[in-house]
C-alpha atoms as a PDB file:
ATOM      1  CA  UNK A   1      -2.947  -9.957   9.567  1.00  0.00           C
ATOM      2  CA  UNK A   2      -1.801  -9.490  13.023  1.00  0.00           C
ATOM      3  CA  UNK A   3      -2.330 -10.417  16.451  1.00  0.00           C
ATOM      4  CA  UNK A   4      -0.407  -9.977  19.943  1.00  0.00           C
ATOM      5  CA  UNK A   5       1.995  -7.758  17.575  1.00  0.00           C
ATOM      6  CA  UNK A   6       2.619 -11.194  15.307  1.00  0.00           C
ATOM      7  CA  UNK A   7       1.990 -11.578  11.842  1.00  0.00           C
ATOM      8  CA  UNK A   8      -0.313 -14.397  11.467  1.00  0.00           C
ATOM      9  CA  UNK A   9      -1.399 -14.327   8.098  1.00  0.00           C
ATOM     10  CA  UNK A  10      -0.617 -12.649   4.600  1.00  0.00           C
ATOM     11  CA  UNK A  11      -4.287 -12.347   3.125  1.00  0.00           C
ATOM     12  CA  UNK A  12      -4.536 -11.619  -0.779  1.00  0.00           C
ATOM     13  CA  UNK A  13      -6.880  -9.835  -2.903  1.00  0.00           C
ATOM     14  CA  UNK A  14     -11.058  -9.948  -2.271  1.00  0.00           C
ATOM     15  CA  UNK A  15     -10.270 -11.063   1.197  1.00  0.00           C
ATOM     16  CA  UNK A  16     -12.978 -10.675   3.817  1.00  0.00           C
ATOM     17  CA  UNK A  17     -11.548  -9.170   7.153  1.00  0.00           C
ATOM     18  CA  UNK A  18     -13.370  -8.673  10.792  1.00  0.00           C
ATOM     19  CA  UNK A  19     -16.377 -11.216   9.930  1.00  0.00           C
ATOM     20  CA  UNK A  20     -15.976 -12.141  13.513  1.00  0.00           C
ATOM     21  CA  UNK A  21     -16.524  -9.396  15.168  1.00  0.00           C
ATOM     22  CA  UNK A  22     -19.314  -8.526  12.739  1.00  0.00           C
ATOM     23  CA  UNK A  23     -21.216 -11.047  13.088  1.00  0.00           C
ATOM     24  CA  UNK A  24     -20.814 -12.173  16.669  1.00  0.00           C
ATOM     25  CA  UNK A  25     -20.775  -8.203  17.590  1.00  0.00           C
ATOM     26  CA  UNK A  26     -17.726  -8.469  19.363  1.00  0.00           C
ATOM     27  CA  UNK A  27     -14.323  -6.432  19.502  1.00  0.00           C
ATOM     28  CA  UNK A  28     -11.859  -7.247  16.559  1.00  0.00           C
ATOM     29  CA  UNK A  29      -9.588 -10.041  16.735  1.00  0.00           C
ATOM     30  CA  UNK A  30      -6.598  -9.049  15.067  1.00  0.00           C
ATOM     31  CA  UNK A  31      -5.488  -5.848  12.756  1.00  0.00           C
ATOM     32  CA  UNK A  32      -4.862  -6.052   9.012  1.00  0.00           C
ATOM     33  CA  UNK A  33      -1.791  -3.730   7.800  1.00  0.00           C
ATOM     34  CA  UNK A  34      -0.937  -3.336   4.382  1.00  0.00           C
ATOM     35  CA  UNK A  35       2.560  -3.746   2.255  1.00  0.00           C
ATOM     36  CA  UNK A  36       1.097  -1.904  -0.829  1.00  0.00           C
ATOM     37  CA  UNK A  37      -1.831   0.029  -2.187  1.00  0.00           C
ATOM     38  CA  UNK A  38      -4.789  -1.260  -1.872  1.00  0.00           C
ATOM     39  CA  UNK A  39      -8.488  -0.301  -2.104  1.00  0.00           C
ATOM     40  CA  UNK A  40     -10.968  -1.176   0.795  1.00  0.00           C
ATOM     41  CA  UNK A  41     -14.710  -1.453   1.674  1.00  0.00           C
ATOM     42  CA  UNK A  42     -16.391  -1.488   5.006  1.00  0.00           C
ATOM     43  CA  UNK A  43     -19.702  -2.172   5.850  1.00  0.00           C
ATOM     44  CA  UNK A  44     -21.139  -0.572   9.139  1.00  0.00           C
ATOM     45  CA  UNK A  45     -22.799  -3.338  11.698  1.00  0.00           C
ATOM     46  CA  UNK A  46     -26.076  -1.758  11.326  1.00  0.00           C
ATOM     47  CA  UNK A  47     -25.663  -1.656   7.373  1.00  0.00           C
ATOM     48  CA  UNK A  48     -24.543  -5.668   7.441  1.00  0.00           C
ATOM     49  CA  UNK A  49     -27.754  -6.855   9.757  1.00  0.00           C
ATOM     50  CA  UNK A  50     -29.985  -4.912   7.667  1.00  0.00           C
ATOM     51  CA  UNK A  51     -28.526  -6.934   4.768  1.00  0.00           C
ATOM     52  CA  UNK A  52     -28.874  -9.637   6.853  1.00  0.00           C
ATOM     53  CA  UNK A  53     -32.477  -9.561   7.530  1.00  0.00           C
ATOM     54  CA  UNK A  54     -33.276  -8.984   3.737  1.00  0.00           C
ATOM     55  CA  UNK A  55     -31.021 -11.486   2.250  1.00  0.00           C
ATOM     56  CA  UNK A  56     -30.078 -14.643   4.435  1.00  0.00           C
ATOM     57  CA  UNK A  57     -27.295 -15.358   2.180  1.00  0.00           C
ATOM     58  CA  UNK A  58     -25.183 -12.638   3.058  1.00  0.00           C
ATOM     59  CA  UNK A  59     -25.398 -14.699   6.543  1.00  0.00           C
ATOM     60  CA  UNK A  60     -24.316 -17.856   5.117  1.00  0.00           C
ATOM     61  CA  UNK A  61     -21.681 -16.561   3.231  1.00  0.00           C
ATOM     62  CA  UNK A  62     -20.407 -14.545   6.132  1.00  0.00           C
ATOM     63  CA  UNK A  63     -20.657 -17.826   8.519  1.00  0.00           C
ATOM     64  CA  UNK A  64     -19.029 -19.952   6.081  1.00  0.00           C
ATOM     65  CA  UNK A  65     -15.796 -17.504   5.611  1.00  0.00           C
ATOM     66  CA  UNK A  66     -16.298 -16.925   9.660  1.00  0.00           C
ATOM     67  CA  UNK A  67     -15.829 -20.803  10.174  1.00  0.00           C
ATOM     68  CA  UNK A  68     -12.841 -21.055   7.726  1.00  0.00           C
ATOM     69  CA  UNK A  69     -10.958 -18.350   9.655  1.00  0.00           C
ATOM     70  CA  UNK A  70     -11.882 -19.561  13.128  1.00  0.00           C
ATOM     71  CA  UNK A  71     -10.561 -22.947  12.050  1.00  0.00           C
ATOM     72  CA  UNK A  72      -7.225 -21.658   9.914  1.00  0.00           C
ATOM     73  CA  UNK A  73      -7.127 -19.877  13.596  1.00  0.00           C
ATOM     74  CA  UNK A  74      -7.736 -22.879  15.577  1.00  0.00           C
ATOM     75  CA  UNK A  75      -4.868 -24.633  13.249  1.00  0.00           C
ATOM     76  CA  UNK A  76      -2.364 -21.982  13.920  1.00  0.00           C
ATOM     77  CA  UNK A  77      -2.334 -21.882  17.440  1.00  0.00           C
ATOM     78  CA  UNK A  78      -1.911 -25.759  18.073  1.00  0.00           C
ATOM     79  CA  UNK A  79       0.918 -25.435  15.631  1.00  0.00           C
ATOM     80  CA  UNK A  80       2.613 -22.303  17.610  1.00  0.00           C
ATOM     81  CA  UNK A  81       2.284 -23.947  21.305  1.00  0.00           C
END
């Protein structure tokens, strides 16, 4: 993953990317480029809140993940300054 043109994190298989701007329907934080292959799925906002509505743990899940990035984020930049 990458952010201000600087790799902050190598991310592995069935990781979630852009919960955050999902969810708090806001631009993307950071881009994802890929050193191999690798198959994809993306779920359109209107698609997730519909999922939202119907199942609230698609929420939870999402807000738990959400948390875990903002804080591995959170980590990283006190570490960098």
């Amino acid at each position: 993953m990458e952010a201000n043109g600087q790799v902050v994190a190598t991310i592995g298989p069935e990781s979630v990317v852009g919960e955050i701007a999902l969810v708090k329907e806001t631009p993307r934080t950071a881009s994802v480029r890929a050193k191999s292959y690798l198959a994809t799925a993306s779920v359109p906002s209107d698609t997730f809140h519909t999922l939202v509505a119907h199942f609230p743990g698609v929420k939870e899940a999402m807000d738990d993940i959400m948390s875990r990035h903002l804080a591995a984020d959170s980590i990283r930049e006190s570490v960098s300054q």
